[in-house]
N, C-alpha and C. Protein backbone atom coordinates (compact mmCIF):
# COMPACT_ATOMS: atom_id res chain seq x y z
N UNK A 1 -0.83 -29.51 13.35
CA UNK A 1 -0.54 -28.79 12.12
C UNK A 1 0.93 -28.36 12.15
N UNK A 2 1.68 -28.39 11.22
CA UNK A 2 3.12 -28.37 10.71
C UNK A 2 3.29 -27.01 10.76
N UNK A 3 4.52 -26.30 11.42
CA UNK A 3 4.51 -25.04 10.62
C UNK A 3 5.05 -24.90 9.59
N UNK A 4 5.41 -23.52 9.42
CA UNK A 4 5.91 -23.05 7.81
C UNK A 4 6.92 -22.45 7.85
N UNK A 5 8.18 -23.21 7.38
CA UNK A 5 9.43 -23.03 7.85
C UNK A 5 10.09 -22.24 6.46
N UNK A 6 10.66 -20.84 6.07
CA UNK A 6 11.05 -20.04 5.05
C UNK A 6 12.50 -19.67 4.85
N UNK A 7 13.51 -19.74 4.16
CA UNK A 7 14.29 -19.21 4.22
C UNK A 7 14.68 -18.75 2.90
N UNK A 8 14.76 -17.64 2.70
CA UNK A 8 14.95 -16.69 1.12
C UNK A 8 15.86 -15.23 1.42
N UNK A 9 16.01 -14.65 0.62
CA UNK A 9 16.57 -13.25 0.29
C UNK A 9 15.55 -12.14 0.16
N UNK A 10 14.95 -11.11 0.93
CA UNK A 10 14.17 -10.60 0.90
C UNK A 10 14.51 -9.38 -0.51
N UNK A 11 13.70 -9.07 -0.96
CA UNK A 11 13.16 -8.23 -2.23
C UNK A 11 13.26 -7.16 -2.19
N UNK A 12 13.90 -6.14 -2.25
CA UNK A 12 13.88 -4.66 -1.74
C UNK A 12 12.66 -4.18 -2.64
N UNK A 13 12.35 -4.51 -4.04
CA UNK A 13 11.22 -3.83 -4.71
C UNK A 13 9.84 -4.12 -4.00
N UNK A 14 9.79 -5.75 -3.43
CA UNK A 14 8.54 -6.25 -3.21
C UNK A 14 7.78 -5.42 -1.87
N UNK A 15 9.40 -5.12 -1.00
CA UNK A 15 9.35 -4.65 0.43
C UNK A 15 8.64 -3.17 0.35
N UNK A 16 9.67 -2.14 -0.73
CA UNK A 16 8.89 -0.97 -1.02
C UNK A 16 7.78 -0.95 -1.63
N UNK A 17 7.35 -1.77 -2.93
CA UNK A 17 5.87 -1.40 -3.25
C UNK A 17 5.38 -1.60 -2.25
N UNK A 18 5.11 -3.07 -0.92
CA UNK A 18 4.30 -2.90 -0.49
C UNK A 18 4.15 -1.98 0.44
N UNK A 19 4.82 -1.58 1.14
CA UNK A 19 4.77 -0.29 2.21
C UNK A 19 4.18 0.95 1.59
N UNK A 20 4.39 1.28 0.29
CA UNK A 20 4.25 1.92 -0.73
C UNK A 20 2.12 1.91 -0.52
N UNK A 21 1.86 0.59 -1.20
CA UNK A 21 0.85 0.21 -1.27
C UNK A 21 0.00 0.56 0.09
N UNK A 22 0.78 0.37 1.44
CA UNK A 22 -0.05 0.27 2.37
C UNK A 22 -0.06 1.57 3.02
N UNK A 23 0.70 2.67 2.61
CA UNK A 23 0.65 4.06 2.78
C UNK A 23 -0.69 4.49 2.07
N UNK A 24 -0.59 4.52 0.72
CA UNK A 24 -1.64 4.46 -0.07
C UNK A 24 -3.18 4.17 0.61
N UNK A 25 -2.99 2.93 0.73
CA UNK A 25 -4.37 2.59 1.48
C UNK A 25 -4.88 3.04 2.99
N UNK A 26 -4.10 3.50 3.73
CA UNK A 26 -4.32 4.32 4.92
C UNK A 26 -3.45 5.05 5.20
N UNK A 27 -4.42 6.10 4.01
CA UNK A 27 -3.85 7.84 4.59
C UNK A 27 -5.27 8.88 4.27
N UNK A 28 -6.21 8.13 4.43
CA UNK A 28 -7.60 8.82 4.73
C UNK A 28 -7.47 9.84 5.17
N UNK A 29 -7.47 9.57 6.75
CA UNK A 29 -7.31 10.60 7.69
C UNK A 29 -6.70 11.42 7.54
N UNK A 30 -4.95 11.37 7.21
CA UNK A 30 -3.99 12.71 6.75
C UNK A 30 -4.59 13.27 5.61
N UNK A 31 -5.35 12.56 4.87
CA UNK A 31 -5.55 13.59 3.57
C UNK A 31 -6.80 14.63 4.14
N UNK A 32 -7.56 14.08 4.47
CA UNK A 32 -9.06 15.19 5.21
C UNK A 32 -8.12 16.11 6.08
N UNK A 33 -7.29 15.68 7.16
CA UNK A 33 -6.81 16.66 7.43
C UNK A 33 -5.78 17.97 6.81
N UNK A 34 -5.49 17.58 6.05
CA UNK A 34 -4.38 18.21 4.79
C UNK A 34 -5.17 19.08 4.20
N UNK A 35 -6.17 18.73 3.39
CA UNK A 35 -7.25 19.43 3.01
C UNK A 35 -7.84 20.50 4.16
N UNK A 36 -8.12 20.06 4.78
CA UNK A 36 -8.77 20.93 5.87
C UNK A 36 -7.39 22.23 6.22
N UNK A 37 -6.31 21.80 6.64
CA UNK A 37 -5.30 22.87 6.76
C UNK A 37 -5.12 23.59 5.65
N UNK A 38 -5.21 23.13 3.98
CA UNK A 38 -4.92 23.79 3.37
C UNK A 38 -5.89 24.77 2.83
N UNK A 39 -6.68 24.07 3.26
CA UNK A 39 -8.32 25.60 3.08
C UNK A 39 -8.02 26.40 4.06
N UNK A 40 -7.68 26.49 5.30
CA UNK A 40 -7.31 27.02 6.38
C UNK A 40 -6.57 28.05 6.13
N UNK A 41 -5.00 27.92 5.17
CA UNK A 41 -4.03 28.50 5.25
C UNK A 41 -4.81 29.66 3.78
N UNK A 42 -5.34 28.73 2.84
CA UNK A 42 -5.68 29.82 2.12
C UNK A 42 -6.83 31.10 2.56
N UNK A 43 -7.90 30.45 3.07
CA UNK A 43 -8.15 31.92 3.53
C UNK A 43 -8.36 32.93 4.73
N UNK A 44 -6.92 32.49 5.46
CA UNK A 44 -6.08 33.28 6.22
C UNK A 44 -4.97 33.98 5.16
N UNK A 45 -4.27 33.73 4.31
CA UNK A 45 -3.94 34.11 3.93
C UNK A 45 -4.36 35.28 2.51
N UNK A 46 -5.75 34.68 2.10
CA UNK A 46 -6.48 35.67 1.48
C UNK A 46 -6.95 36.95 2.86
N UNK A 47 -6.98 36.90 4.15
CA UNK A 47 -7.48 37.36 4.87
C UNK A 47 -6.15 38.39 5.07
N UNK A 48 -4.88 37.91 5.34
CA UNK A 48 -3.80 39.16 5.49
C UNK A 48 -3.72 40.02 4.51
N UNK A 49 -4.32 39.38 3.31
CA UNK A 49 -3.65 40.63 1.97
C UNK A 49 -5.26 41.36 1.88
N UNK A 50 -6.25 41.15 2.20
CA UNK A 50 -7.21 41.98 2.45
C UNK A 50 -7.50 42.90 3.16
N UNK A 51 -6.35 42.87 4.35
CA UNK A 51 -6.42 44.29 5.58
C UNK A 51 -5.01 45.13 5.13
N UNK A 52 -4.42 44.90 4.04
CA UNK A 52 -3.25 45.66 3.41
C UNK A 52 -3.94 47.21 2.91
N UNK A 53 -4.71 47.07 3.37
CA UNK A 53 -5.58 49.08 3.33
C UNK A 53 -6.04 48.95 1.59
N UNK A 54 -6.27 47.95 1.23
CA UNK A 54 -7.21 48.14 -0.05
C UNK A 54 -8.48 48.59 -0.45
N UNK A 55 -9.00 49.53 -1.16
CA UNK A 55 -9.86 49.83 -0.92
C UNK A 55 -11.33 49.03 -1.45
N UNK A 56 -12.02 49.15 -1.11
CA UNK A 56 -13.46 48.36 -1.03
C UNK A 56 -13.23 47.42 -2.70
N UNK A 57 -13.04 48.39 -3.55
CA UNK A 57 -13.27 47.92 -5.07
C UNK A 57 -12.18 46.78 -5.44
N UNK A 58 -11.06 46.91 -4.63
CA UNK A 58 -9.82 46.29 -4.96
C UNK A 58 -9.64 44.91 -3.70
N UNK A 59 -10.94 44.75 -2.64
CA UNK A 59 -10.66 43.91 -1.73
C UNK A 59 -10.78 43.00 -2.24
N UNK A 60 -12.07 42.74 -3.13
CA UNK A 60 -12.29 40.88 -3.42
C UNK A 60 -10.77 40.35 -4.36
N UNK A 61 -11.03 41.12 -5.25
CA UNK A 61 -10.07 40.88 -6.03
C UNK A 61 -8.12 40.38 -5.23
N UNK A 62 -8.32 41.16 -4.19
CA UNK A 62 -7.39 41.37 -3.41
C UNK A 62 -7.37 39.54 -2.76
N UNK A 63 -8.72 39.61 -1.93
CA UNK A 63 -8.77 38.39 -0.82
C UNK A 63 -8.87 37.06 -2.39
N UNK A 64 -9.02 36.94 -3.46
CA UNK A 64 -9.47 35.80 -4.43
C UNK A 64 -7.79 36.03 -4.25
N UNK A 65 -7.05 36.74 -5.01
CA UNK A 65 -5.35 36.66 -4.98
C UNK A 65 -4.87 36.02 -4.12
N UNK A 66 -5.32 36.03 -2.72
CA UNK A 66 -4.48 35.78 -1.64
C UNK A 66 -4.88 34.46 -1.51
N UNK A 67 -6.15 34.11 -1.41
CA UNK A 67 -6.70 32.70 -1.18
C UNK A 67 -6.23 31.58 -2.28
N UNK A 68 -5.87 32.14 -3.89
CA UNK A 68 -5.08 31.34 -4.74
C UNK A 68 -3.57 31.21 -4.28
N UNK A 69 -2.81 32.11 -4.24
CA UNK A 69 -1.57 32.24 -3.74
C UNK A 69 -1.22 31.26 -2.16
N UNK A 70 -2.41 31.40 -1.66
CA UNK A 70 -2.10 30.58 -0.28
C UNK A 70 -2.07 29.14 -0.19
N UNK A 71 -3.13 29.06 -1.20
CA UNK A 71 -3.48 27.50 -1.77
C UNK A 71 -2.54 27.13 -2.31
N UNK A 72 -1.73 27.46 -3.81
CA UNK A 72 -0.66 27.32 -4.51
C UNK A 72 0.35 26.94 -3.90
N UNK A 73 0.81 27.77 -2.94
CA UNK A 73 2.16 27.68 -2.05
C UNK A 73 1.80 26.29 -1.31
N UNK A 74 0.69 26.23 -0.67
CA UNK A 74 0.68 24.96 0.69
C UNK A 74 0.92 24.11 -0.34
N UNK A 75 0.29 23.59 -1.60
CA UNK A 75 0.12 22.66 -2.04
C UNK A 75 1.14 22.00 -2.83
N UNK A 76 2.12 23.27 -3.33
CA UNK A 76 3.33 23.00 -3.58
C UNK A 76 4.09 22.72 -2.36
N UNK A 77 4.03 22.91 -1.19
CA UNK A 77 4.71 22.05 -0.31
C UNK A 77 4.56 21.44 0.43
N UNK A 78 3.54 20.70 -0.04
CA UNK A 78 2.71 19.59 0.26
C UNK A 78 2.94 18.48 -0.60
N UNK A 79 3.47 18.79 -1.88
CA UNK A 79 3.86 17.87 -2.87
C UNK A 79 5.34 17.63 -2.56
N UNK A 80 5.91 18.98 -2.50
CA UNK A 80 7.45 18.64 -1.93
C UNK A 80 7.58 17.59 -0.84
N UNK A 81 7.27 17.95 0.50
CA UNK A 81 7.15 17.19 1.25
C UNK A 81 6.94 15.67 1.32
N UNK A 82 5.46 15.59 0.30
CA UNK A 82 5.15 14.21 -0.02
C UNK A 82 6.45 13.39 -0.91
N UNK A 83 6.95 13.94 -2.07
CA UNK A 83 7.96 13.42 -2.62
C UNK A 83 9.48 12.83 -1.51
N UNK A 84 9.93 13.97 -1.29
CA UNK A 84 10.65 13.96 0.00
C UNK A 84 10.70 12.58 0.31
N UNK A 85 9.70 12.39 1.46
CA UNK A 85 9.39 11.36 2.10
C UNK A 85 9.26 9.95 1.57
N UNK A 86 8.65 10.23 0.47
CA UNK A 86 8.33 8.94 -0.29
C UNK A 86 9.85 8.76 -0.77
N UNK A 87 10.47 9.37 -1.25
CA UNK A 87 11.67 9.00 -1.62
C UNK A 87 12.42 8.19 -0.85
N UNK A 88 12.75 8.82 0.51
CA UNK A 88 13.45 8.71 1.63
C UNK A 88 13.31 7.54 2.05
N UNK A 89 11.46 7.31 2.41
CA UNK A 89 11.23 6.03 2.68
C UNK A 89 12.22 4.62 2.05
N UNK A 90 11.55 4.51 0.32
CA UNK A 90 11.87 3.98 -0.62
C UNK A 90 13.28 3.67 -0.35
N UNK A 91 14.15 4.85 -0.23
CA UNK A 91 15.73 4.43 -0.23
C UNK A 91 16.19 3.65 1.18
N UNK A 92 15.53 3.88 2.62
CA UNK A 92 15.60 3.27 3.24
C UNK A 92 15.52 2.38 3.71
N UNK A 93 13.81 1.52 2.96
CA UNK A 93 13.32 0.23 3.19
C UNK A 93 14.70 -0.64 2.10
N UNK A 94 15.07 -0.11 1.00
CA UNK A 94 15.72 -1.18 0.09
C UNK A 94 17.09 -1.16 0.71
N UNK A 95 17.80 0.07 1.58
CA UNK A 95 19.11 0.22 1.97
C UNK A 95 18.84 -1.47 2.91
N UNK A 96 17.61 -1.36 3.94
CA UNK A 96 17.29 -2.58 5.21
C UNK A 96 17.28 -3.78 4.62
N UNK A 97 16.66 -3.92 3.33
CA UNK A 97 16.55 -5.05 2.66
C UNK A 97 17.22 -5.54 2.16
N UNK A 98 18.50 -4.88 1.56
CA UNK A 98 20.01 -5.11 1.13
C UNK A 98 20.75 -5.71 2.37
N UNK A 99 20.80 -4.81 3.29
CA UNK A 99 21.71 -5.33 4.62
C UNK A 99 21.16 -6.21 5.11
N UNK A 100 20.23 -6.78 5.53
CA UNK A 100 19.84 -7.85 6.10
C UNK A 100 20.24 -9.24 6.11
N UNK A 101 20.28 -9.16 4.39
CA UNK A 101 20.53 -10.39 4.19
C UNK A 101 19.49 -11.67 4.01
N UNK A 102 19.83 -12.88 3.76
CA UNK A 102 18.33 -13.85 4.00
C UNK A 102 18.24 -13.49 5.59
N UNK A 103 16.81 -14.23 5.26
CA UNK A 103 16.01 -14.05 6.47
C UNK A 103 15.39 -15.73 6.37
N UNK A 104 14.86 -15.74 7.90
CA UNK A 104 14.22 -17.07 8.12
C UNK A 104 13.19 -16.51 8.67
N UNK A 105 11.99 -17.21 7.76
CA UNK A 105 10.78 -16.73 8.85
C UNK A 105 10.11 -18.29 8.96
N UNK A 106 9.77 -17.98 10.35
CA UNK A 106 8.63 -19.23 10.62
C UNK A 106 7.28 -18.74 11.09
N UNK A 107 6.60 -19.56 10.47
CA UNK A 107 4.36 -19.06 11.41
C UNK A 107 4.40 -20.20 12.09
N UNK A 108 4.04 -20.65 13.10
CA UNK A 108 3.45 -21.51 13.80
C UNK A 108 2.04 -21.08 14.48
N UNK A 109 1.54 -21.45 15.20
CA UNK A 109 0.21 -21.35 15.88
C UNK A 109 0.67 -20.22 17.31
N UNK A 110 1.63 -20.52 17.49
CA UNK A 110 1.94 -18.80 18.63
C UNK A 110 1.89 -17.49 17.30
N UNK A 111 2.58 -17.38 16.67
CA UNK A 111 2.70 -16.39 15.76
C UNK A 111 3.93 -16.18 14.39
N UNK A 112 4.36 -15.43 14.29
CA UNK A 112 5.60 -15.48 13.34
C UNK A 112 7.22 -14.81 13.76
N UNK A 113 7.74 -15.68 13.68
CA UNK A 113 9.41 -15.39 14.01
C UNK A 113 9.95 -15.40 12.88
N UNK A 114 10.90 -14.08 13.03
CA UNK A 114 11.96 -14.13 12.14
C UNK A 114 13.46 -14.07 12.27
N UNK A 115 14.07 -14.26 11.31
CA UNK A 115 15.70 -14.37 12.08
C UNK A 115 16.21 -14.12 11.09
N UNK A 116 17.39 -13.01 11.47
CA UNK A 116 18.28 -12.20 9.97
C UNK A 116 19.48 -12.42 10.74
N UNK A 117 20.85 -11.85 9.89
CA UNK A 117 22.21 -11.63 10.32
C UNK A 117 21.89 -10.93 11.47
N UNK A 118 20.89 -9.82 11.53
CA UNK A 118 20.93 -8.63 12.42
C UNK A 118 20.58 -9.15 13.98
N UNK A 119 19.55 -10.31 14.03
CA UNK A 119 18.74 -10.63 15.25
C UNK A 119 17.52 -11.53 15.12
N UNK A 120 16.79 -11.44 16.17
CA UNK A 120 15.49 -12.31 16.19
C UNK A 120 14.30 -11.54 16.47
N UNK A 121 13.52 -11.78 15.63
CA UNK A 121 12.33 -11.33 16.34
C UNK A 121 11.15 -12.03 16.05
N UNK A 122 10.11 -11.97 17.35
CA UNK A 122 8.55 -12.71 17.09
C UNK A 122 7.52 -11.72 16.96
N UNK A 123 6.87 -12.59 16.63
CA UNK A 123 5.25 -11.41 16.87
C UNK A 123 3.99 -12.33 16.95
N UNK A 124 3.04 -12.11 17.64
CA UNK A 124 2.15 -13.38 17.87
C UNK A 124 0.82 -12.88 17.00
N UNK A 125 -0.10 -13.45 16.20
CA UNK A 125 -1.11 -13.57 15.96
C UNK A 125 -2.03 -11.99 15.99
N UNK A 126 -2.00 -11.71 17.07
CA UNK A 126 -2.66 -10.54 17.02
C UNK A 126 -1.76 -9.35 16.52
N UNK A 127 -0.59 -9.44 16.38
CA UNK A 127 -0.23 -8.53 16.26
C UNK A 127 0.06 -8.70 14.62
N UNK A 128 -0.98 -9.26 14.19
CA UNK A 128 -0.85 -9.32 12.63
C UNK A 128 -2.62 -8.20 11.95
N UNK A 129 -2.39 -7.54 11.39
CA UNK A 129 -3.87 -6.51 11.52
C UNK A 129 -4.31 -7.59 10.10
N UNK A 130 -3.94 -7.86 9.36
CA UNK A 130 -4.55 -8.18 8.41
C UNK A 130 -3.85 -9.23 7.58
N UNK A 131 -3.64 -10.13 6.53
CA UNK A 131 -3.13 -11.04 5.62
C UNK A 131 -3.53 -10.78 4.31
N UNK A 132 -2.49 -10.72 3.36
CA UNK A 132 -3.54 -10.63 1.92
C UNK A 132 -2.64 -11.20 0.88
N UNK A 133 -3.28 -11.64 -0.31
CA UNK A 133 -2.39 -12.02 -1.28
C UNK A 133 -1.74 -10.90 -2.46
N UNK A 134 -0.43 -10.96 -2.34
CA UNK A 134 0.06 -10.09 -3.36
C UNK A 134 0.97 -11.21 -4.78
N UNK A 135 1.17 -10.07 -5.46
CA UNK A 135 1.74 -10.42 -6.69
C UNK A 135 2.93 -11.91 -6.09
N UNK A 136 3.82 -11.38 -5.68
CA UNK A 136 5.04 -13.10 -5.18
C UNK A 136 4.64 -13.35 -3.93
N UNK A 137 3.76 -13.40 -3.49
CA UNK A 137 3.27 -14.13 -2.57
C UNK A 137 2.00 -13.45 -1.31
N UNK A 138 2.79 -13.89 -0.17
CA UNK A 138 1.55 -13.31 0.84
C UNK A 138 1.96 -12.67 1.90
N UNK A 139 1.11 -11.42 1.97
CA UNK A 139 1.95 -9.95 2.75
C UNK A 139 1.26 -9.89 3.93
N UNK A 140 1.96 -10.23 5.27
CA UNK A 140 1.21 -10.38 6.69
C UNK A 140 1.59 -8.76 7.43
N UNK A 141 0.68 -8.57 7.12
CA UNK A 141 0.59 -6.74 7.54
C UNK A 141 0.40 -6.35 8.91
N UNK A 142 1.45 -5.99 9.21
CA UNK A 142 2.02 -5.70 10.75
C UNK A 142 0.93 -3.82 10.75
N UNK A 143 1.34 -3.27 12.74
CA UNK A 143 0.78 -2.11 12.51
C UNK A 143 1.22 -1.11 11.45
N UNK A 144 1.09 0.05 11.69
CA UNK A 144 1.40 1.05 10.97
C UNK A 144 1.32 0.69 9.44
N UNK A 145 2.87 0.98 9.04
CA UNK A 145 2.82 0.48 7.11
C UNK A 145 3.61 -0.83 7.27
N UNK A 146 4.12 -1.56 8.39
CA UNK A 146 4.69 -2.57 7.96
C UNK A 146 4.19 -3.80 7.37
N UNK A 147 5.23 -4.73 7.00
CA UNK A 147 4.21 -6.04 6.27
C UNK A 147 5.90 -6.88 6.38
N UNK A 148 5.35 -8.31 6.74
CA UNK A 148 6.16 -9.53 6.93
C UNK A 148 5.36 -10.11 5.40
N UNK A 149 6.99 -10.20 4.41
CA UNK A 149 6.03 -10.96 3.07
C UNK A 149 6.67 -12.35 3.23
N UNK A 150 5.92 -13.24 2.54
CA UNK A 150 6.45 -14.33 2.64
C UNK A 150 6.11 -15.02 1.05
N UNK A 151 7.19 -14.75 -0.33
CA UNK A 151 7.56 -15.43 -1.33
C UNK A 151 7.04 -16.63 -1.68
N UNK A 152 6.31 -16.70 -2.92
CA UNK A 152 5.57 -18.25 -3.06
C UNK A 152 6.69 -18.59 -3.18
N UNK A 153 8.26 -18.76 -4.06
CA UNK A 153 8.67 -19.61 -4.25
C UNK A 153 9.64 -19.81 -3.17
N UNK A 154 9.34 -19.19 -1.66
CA UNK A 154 9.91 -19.59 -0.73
C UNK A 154 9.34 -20.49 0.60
N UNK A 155 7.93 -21.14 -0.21
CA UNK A 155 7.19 -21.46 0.67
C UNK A 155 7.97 -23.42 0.25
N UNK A 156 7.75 -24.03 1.65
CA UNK A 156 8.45 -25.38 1.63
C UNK A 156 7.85 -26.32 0.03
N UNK A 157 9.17 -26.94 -0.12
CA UNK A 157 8.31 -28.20 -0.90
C UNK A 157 7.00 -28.83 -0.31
N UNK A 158 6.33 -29.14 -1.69
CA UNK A 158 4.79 -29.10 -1.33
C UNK A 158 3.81 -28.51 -0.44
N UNK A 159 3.82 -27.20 -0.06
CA UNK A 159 3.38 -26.22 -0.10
C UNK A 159 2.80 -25.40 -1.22
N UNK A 160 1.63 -25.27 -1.06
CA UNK A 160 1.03 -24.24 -2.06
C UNK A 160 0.87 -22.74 -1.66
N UNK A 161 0.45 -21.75 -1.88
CA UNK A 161 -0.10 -20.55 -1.46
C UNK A 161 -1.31 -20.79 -0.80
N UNK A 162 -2.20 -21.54 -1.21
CA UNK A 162 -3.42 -21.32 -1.05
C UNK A 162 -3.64 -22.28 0.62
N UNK A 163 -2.59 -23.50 0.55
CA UNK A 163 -2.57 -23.98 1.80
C UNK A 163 -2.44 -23.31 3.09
N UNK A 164 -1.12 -22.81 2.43
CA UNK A 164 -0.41 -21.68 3.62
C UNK A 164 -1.33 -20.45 4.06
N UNK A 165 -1.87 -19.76 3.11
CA UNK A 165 -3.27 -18.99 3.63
C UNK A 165 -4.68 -19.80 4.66
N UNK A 166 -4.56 -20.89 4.28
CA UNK A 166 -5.52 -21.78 4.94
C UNK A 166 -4.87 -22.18 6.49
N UNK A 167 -3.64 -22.58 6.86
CA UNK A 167 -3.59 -22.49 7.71
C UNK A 167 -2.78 -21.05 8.76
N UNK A 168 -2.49 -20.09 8.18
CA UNK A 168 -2.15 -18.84 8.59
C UNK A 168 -3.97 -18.71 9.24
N UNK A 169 -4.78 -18.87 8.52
CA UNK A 169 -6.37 -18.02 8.60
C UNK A 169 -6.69 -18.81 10.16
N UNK A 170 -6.50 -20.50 10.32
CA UNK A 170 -6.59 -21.19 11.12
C UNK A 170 -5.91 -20.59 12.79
N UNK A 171 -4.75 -20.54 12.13
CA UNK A 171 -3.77 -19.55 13.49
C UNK A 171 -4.50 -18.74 13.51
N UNK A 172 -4.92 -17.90 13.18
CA UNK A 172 -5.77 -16.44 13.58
C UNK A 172 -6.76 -16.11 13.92
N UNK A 173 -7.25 -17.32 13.64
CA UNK A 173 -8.68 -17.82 14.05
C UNK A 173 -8.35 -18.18 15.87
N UNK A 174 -7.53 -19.13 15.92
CA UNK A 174 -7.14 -19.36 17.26
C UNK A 174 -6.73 -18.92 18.02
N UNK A 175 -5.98 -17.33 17.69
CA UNK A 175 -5.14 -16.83 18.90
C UNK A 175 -5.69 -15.73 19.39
C-alpha cells in the first residue's frame, strides 16, 4: 500500500475551530468539577455572611444573599477566565499556523510525519486517539486537544477522501 504524500498551507481557521471543537467535546470532567466548586464556594460563602451576628429572623435571608452573591461572582469568573483562554488559545494556534508555513505531511503504515520550515516530526499509529471527517477534510486527533488535519484538496491526484480514510483505518488496524 502507497502512502499519502501532502504538501499544502495549513488553515489557521480550520486549525482553531478544530481545537475549538475538540475542547468542546472533552471538557466533561472540568465542567462537573466547576460545578461542584462553584456550589462549594457559594455556600461557604452564604456560610461567612451568616455568622456576621445576624439575628435568627435576618439569617436565611442573610445565608440566600450570600449563596447568590457567591455563585454570581464564581461564575462571572468563570466566564472571564473561560473567554480569556479561549481567546488566547485562538490567537496562538493561528499566530503557529501563520509561521509555519506549508507543511508536508506523510501517513504510511509506521505512522504520520510531518515537516515545516520549523522541523520534523513523527508520530506512530497509536499515538493517534481517534480519526474523523471534518468539513475540508480529515482531522487525525492527537492527545489532549491536538489534531493533524489533512485538506481534501491536498490529498494526491487520484486520491479521494474516502480512500484515504480506508487506508489510514487499515494502518490502525495494524499497528
Amino acid at each position: 500500500m502507497t502512502d499519502i504524500t501532502a504538501t499544502y498551507r495549513v488553515d489557521p481557521a480550520i486549525t482553531v475551530a478544530t481545537a475549538a471543537r475538540n475542547l468542546q467535546q472533552h471538557s466533561g470532567t472540568g465542567r462537573a468539577a466547576l460545578i461542584n466548586m462553584a456550589v462549594t464556594a457559594a455556600v461557604l460563602f452564604g456560610g461567612y455572611w451568616l455568622f456576621l451576628r445576624y439575628t435568627p429572623m435576618e439569617a436565611v435571608p442573610a445565608f440566600l444573599a450570600g449563596v447568590a452573591t457567591g455563585a454570581a461572582a464564581y461564575l462571572f469568573g468563570l466566564m472571564a477566565c473561560n473567554r480569556a483562554k479561549r481567546t488566547g488559545m485562538h490567537r496562538a494556534l493561528r499566530a503557529d499556523a501563520e509561521r509555519r508555513g506549508p507543511a508536508t505531511l506523510r501517513l504510511s503504515e509506521s505512522g504520520v510525519a510531518t515537516e515545516t520550515a520549523h522541523g520534523k516530526a513523527s508520530l506512530p499509529w497509536a499515538g493517534i486517539r481517534a480519526v474523523e471527517e471534518i468539513k475540508p477534510g480529515i482531522a487525525l486527533l492527537t492527545s489532549g486537544f491536538g489534531a493533524i488535519i489533512l485538506p481534501d484538496d491536498a490529498l494526491p491526484a487520484g486520491l479521494d477522501r474516502a480512500e484515504a480514510l480506508a487506508r489510514i483505518s487499515r494502518w490502525r488496524a495494524t499497528a
